[in-house]
Protein backbone atom coordinates (compact mmCIF):
# COMPACT_ATOMS: atom_id res chain seq x y z
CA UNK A 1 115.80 86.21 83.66
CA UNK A 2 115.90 88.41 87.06
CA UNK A 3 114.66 91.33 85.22
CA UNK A 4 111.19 89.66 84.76
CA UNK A 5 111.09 88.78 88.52
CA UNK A 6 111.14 92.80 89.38
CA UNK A 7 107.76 93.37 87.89
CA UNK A 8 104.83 94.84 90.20
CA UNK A 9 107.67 94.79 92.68
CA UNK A 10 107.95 98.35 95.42
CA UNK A 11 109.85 101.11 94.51
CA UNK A 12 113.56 100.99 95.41
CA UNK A 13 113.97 102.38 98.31
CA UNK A 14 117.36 103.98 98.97
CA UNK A 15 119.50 106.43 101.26
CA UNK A 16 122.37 108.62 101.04
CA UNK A 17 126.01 108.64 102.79
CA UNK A 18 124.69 110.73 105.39
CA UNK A 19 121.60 108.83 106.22
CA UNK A 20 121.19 107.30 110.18
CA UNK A 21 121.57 103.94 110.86
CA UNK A 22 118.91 104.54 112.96
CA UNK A 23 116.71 106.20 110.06
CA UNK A 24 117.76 103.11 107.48
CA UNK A 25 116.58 100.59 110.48
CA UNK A 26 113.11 102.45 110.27
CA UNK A 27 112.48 102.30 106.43
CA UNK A 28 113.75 98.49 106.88
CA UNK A 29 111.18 98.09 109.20
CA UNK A 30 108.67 99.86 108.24
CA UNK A 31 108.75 98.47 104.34
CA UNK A 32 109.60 94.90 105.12
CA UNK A 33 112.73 94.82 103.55
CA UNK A 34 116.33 93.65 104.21
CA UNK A 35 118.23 95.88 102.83
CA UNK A 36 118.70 99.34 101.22
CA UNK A 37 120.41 100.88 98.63
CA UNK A 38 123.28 104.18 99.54
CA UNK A 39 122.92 105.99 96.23
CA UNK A 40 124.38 109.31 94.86
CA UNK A 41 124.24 111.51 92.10
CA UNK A 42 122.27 108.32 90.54
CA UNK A 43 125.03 105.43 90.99
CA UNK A 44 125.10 102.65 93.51
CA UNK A 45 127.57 103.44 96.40
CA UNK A 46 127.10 101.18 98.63
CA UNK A 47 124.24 98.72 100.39
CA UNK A 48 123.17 98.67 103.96
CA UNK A 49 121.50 95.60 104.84
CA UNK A 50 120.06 94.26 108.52
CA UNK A 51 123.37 92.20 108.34
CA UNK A 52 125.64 94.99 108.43
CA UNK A 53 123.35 96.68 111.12
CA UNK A 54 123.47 93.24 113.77
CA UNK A 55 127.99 93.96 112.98
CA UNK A 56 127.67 97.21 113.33
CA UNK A 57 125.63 96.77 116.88
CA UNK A 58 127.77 93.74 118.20
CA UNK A 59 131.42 95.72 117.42
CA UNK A 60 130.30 98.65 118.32
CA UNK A 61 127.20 98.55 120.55
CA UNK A 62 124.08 100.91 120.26
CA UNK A 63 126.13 103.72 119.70
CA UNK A 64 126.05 102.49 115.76
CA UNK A 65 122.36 103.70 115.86
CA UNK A 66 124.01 107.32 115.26
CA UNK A 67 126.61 106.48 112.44
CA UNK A 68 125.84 106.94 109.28
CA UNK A 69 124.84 104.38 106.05
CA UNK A 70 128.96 105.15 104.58
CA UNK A 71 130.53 103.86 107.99
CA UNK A 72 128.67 100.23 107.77
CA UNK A 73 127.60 100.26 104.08
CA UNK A 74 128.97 97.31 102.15
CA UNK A 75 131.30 98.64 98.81
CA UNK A 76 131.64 97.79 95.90
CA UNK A 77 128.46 96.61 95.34
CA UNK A 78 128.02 93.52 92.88
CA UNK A 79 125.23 93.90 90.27
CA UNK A 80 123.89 91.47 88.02
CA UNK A 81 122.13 92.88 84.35
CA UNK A 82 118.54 91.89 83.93
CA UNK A 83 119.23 89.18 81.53
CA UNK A 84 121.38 86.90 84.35
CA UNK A 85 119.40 83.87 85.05
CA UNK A 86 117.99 83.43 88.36
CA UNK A 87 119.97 80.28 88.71
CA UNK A 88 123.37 82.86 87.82
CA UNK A 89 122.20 85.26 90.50
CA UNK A 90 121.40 82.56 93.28
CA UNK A 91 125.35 81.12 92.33
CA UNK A 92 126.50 84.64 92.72
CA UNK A 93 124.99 85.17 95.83
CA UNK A 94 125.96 81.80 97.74
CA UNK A 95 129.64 82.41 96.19
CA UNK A 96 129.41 85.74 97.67
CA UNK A 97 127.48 84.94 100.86
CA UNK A 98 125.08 88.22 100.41
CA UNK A 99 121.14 87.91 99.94
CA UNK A 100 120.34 91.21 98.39
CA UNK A 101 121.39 91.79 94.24
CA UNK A 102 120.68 94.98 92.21
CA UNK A 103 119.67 94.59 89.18
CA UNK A 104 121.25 97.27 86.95
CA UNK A 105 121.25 97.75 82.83
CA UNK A 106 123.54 100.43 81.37
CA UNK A 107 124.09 102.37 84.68
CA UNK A 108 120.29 102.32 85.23
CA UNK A 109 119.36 101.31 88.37
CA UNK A 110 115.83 98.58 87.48
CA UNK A 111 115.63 97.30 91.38
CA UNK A 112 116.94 94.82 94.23
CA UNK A 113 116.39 90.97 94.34
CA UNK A 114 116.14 89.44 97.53
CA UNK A 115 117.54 85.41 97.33
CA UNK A 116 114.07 84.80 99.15
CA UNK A 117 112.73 86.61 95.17
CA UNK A 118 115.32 84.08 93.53
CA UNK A 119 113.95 81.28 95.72
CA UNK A 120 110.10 82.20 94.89
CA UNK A 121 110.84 82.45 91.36
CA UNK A 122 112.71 78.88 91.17
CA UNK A 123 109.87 77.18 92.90
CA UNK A 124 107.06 78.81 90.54
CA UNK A 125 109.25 77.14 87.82
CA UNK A 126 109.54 74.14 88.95
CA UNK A 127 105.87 74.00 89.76
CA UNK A 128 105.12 74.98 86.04
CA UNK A 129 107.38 72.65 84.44
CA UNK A 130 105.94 69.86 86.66
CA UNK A 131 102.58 70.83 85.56
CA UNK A 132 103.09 70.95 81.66
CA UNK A 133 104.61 67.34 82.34
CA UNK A 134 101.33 66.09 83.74
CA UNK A 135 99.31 68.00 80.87
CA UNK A 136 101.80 65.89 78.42
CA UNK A 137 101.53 62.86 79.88
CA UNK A 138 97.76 63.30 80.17
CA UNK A 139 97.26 63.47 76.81
C-alpha cells in the first residue's frame, strides 16, 4: 500500500494560486523535490511540477518566472487513497504520463509520491521476497 511508503517522509510542501513561479522554482530547489502541491482552504487545486515550469519557459520564455502557480498548475489533480497498491499507482501514473501522486483519504491530504518512491518501494520488495526465497530454500 502507498500509504505505508509516506512514513518518515518531509512535510508536504505546498503553495497557493497566487504563489511565483519563480518562488515555487526555489522551494523545488531548495527541498529536492519535483513538484508542489497549489492548495486552498485545505483541498488540492492544482500541482505545479518542474514539468509544467520547462512548458511554461519554452511557450512563453522567462517571462513565466513572474506568473503565478494557477496559470501553469496542472487541474484536476488525480489522487490515489492510501490503500492503492504501489503497482495501481505506478499503472496510474504511466497511463497518465505524470510522476508525482497525492495520496489523499477522506479529503485529508496524507502526502505526495514521487514514481522514483513507487520505484524504491518495488525494488525493496523484490529484494525481500528474493531473500525469504533463499532463507526457504536454505533450510
Amino acid at each position: 500500500m502507498i500509504g505505508a511508503i509516506l512514513t518518515g517522509k518531509k512535510p508536504i510542501i505546498s503553495v497557493a494560486r497566487a504563489t511565483r513561479i519563480s518562488a515555487i522554482a526555489a522551494l523545488l530547489y531548495q527541498n529536492r523535490i519535483g513538484a508542489v502541491l497549489v492548495i486552498e482552504a485545505g483541498e488540492i487545486v492544482g500541482l505545479v511540477s518542474e514539468r509544467d515550469i520547462c512548458a511554461g519557459l519554452h511557450t512563453h520564455g522567462g517571462a513565466i518566472l513572474e506568473a503565478s502557480a494557477a496559470d501553469i498548475m496542472s487541474t484536476p489533480v488525480v489522487t490515489a487513497p492510501s490503500t492503492a497498491s504501489v503497482a495501481e499507482a505506478m499503472e496510474t501514473m504511466t497511463d497518465r504520463r505524470f510522476r508525482h501522486l497525492p495520496v489523499v483519504d477522506n479529503g485529508r491530504i496524507l502526502g505526495l509520491v514521487s514514481i522514483g518512491d513507487l520505484v524504491k518501494a518495488r525494488i525493496e520488495a523484490a529484494e525481500s521476497e528474493a531473500q525469504a526465497m533463499k532463507a526457504y530454500i536454505a533450510s
